[in-house]
N, C-alpha and C. Protein backbone atom coordinates (compact mmCIF):
# COMPACT_ATOMS: atom_id res chain seq x y z
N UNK A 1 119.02 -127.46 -69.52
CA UNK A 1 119.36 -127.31 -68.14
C UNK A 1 119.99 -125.95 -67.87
N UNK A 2 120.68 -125.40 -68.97
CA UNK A 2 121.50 -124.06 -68.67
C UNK A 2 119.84 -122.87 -68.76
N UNK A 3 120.11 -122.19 -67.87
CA UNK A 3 119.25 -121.29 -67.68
C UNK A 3 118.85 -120.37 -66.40
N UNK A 4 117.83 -119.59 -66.28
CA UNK A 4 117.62 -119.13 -64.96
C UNK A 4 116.39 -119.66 -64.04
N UNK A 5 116.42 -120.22 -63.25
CA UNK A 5 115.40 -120.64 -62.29
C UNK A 5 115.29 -119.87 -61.03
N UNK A 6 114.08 -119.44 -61.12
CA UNK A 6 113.39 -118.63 -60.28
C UNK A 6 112.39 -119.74 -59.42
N UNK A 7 112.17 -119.20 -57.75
CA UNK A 7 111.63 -120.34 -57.00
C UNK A 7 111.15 -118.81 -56.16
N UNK A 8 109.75 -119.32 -55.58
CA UNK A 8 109.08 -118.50 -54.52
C UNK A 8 108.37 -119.63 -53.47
N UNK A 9 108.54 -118.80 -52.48
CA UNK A 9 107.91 -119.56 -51.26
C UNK A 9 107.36 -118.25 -50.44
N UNK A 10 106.36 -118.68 -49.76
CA UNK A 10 105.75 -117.56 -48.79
C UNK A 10 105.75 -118.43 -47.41
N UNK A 11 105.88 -117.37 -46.38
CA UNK A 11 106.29 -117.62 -45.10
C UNK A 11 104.98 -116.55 -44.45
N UNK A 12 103.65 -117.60 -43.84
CA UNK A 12 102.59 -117.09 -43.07
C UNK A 12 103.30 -117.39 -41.33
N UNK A 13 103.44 -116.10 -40.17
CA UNK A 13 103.22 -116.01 -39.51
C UNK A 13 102.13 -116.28 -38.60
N UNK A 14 101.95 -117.29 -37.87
CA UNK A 14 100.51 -118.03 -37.48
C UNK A 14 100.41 -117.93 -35.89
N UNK A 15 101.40 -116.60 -35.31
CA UNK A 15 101.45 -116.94 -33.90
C UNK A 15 101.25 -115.77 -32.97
N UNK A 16 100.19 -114.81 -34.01
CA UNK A 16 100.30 -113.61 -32.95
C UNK A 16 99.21 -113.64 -31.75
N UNK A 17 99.93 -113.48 -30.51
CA UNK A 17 98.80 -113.71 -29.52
C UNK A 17 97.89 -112.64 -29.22
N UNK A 18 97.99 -111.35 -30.12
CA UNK A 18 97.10 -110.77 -29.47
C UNK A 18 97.45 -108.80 -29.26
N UNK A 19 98.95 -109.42 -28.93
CA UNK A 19 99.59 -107.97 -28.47
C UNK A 19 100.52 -107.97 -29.68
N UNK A 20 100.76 -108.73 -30.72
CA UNK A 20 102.06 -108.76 -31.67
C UNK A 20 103.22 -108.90 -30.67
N UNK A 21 104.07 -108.01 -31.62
CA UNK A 21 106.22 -107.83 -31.30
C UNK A 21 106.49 -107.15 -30.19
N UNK A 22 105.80 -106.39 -28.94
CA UNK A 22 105.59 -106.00 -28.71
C UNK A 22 106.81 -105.79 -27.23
N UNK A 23 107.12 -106.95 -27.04
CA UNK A 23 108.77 -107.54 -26.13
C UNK A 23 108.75 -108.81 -27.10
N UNK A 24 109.83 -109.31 -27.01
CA UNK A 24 110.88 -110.70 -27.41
C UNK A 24 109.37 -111.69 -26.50
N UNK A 25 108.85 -111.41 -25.42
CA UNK A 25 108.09 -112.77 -24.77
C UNK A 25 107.08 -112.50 -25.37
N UNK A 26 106.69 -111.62 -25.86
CA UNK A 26 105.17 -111.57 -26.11
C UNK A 26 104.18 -112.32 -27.40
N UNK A 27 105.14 -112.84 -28.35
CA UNK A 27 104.61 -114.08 -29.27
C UNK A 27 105.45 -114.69 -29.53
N UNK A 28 104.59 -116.00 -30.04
CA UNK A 28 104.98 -117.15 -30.54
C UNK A 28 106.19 -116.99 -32.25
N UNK A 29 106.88 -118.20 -32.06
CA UNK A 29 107.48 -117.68 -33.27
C UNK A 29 106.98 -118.23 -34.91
N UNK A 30 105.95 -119.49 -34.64
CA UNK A 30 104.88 -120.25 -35.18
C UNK A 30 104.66 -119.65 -36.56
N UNK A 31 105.02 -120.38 -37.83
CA UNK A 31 104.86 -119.51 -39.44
C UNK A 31 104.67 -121.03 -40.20
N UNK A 32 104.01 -120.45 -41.12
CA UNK A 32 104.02 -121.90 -42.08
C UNK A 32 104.43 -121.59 -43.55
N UNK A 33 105.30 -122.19 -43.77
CA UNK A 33 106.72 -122.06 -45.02
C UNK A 33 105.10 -122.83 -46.43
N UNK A 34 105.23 -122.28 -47.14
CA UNK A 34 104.26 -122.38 -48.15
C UNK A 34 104.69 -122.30 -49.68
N UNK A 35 104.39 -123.43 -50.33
CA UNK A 35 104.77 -123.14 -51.85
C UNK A 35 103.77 -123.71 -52.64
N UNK A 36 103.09 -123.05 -53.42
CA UNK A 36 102.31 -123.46 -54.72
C UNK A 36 102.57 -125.29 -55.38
N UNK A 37 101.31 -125.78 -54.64
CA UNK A 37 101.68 -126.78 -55.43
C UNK A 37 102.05 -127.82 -54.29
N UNK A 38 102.52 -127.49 -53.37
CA UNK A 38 103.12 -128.60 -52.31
C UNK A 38 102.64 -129.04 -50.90
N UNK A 39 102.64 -129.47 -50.29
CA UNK A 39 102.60 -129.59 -49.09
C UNK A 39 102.78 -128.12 -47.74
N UNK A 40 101.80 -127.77 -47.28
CA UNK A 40 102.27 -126.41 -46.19
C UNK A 40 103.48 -127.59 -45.23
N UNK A 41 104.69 -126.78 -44.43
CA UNK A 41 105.56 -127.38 -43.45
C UNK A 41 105.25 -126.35 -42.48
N UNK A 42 104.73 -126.51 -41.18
CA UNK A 42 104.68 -125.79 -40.35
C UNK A 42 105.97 -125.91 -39.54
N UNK A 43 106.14 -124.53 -39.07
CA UNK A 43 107.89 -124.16 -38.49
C UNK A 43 107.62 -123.32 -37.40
N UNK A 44 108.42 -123.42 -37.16
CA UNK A 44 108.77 -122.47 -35.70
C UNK A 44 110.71 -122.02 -35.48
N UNK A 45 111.02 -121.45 -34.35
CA UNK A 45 111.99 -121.45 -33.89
C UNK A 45 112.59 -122.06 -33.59
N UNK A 46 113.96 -122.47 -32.72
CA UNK A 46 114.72 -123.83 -32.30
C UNK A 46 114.01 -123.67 -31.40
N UNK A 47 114.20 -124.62 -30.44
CA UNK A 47 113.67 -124.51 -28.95
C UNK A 47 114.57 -123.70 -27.92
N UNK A 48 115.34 -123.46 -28.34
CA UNK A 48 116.34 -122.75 -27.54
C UNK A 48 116.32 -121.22 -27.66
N UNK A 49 114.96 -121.31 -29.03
CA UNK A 49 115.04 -119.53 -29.26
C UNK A 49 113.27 -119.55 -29.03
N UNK A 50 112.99 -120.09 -27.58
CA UNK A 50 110.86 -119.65 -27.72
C UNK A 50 110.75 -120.59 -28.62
N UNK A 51 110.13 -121.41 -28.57
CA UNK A 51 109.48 -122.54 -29.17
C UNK A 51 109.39 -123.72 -28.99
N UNK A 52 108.39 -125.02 -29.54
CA UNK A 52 107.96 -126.06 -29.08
C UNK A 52 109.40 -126.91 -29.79
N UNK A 53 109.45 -128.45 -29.57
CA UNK A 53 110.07 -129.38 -30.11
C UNK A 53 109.29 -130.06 -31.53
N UNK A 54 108.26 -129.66 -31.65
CA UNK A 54 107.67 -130.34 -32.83
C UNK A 54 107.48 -129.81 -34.10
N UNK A 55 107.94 -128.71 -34.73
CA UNK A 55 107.81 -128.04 -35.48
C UNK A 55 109.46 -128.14 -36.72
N UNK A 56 109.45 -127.88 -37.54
CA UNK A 56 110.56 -127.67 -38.05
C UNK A 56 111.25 -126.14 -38.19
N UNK A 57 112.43 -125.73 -38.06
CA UNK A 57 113.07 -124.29 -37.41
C UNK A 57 114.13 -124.57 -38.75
N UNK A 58 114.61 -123.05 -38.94
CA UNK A 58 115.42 -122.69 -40.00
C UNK A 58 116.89 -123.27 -40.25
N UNK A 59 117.01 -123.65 -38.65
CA UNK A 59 118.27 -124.65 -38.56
C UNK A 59 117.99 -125.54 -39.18
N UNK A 60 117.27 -126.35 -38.43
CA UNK A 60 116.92 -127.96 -39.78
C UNK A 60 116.47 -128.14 -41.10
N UNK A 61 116.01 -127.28 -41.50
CA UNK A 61 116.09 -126.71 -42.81
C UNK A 61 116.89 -126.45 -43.79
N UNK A 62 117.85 -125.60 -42.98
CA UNK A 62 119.41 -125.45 -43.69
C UNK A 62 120.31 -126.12 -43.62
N UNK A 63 120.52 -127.13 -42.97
CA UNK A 63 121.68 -128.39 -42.77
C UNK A 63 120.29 -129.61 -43.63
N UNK A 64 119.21 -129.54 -43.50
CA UNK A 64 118.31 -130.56 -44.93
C UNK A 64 119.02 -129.77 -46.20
N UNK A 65 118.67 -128.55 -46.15
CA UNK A 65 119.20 -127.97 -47.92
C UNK A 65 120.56 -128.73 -47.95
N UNK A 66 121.75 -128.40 -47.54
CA UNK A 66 123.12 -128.66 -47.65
C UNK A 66 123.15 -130.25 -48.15
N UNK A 67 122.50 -130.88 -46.65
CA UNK A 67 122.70 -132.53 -47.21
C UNK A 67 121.93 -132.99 -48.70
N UNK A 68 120.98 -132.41 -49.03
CA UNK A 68 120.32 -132.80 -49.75
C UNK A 68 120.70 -132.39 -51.32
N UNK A 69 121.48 -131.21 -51.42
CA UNK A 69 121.92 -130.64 -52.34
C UNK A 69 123.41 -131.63 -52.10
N UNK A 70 124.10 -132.10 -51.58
CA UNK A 70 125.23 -132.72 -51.48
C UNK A 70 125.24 -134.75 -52.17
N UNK A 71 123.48 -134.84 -51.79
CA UNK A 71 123.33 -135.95 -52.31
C UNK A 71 122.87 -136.03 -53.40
N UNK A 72 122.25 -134.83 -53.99
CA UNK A 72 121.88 -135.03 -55.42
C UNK A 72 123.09 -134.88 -56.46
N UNK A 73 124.22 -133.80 -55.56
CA UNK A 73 125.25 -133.80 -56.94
C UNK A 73 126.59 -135.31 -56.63
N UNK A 74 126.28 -136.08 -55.86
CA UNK A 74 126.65 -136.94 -55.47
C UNK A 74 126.14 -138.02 -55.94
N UNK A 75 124.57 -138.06 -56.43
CA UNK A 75 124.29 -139.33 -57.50
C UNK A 75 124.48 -138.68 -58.66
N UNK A 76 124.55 -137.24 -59.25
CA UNK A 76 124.50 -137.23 -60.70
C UNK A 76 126.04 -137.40 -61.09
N UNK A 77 126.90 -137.00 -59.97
CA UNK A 77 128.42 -137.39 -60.43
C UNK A 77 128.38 -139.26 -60.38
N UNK A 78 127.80 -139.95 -59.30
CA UNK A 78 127.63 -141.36 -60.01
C UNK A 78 127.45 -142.16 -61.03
N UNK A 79 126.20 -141.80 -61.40
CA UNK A 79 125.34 -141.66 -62.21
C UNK A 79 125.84 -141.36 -63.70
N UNK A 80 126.88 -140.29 -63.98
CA UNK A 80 127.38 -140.36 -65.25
C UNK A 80 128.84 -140.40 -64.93
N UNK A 81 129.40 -141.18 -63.84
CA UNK A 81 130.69 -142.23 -64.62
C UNK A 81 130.32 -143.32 -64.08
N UNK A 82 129.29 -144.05 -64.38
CA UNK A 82 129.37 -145.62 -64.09
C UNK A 82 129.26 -145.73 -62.96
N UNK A 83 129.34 -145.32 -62.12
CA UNK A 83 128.99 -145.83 -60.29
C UNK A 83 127.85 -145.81 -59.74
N UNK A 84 127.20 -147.31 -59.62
CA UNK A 84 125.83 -147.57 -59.58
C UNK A 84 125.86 -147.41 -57.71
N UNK A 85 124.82 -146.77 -57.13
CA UNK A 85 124.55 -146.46 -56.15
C UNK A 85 123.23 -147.04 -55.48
N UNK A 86 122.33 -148.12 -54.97
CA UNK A 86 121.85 -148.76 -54.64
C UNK A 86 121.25 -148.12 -52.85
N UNK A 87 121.90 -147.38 -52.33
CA UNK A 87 121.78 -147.10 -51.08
C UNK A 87 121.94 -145.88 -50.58
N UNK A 88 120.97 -144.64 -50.15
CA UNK A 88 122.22 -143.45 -49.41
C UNK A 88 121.48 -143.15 -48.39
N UNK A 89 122.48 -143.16 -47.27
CA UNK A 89 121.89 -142.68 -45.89
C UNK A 89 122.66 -141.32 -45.61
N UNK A 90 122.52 -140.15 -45.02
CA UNK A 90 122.91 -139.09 -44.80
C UNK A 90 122.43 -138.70 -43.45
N UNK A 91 123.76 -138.75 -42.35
CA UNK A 91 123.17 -138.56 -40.99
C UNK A 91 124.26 -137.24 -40.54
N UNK A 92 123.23 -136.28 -40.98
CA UNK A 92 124.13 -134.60 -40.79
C UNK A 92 123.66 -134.17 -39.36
N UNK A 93 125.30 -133.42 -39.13
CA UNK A 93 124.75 -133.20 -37.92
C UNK A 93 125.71 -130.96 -38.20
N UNK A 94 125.10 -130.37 -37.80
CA UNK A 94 125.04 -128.80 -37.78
C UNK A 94 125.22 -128.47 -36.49
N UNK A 95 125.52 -127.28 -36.34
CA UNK A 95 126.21 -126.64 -34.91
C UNK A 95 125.68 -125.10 -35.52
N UNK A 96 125.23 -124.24 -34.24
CA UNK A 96 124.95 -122.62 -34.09
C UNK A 96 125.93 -122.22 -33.06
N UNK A 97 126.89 -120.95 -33.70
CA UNK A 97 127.37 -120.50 -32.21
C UNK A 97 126.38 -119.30 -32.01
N UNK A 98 125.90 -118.82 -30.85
CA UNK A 98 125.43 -118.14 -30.61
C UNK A 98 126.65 -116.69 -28.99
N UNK A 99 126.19 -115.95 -30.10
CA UNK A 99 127.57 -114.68 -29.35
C UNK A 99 126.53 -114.08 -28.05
N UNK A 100 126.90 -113.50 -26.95
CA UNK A 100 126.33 -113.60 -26.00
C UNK A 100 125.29 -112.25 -26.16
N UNK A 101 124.79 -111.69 -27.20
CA UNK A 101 124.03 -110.62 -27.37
C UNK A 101 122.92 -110.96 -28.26
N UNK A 102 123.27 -112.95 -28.09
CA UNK A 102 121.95 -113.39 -28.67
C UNK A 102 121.93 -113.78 -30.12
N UNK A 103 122.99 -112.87 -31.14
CA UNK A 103 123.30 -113.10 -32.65
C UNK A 103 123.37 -114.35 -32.49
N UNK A 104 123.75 -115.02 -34.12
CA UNK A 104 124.11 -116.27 -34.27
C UNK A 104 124.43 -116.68 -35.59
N UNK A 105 125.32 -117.73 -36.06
CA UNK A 105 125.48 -118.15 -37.31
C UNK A 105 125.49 -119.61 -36.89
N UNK A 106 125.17 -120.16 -38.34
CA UNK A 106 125.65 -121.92 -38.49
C UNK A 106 127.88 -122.07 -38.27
N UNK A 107 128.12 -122.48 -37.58
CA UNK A 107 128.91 -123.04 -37.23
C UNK A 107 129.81 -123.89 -38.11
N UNK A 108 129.18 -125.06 -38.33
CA UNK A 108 129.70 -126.01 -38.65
C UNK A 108 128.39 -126.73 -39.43
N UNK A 109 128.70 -127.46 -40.50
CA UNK A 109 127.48 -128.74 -40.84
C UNK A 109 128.96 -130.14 -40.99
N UNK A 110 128.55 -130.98 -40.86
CA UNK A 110 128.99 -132.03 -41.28
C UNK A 110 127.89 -132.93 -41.75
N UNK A 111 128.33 -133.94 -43.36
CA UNK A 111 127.50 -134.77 -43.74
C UNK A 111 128.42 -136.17 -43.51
């Protein structure tokens, strides 16, 4: 287990209309997150930054990493002292502040 792990993913842009970057309105933000071997996840932006509701955005992504990395070291600390775990639900909820020049960071996650 001690060692170095290396991970790649490619990120295809799938939303140029035509004119590219050309203003902030002029494309879609539409990319599909890609890794050897797996399933494509098609993504987009939040909806609050140009984009649809059906897609998955870097926000939900990064509050999935957190919870998900929180539940795996959460069964292996179970797991080797005796605490049998039968059930896990994880209902995270994440916050963006966004500064009025448009920047932004994650806020807050809670699991």
């Amino acid at each position: 287990m001690i060692g170095l792990y290396k991970y790649k993913i490619t990120i295809k842009w799938t939303a140029n209309n035509g004119v590219g970057t050309i203003s902030y309105l002029s494309y879609e933000r539409s990319h599909t997150l890609c890794i050897d071997g797996k399933q494509d996840i098609w993504c987009s932006s939040d909806p609050a930054f140009r984009s649809g509701k059906t897609k998955h955005n870097p926000e939900d992504l990064f509050l999935a990493s957190i919870s998900i990395c929180h539940m795996l070291w959460y069964l292996l600390l179970c797991g080797d002292n005796g605490v049998i775990v039968v059930d896990y639900i994880d209902n995270a909820i994440g916050s963006i502040q966004v500064s009025q020049h448009g920047s932004g960071h994650y806020a807050e996650a809670s699991l």
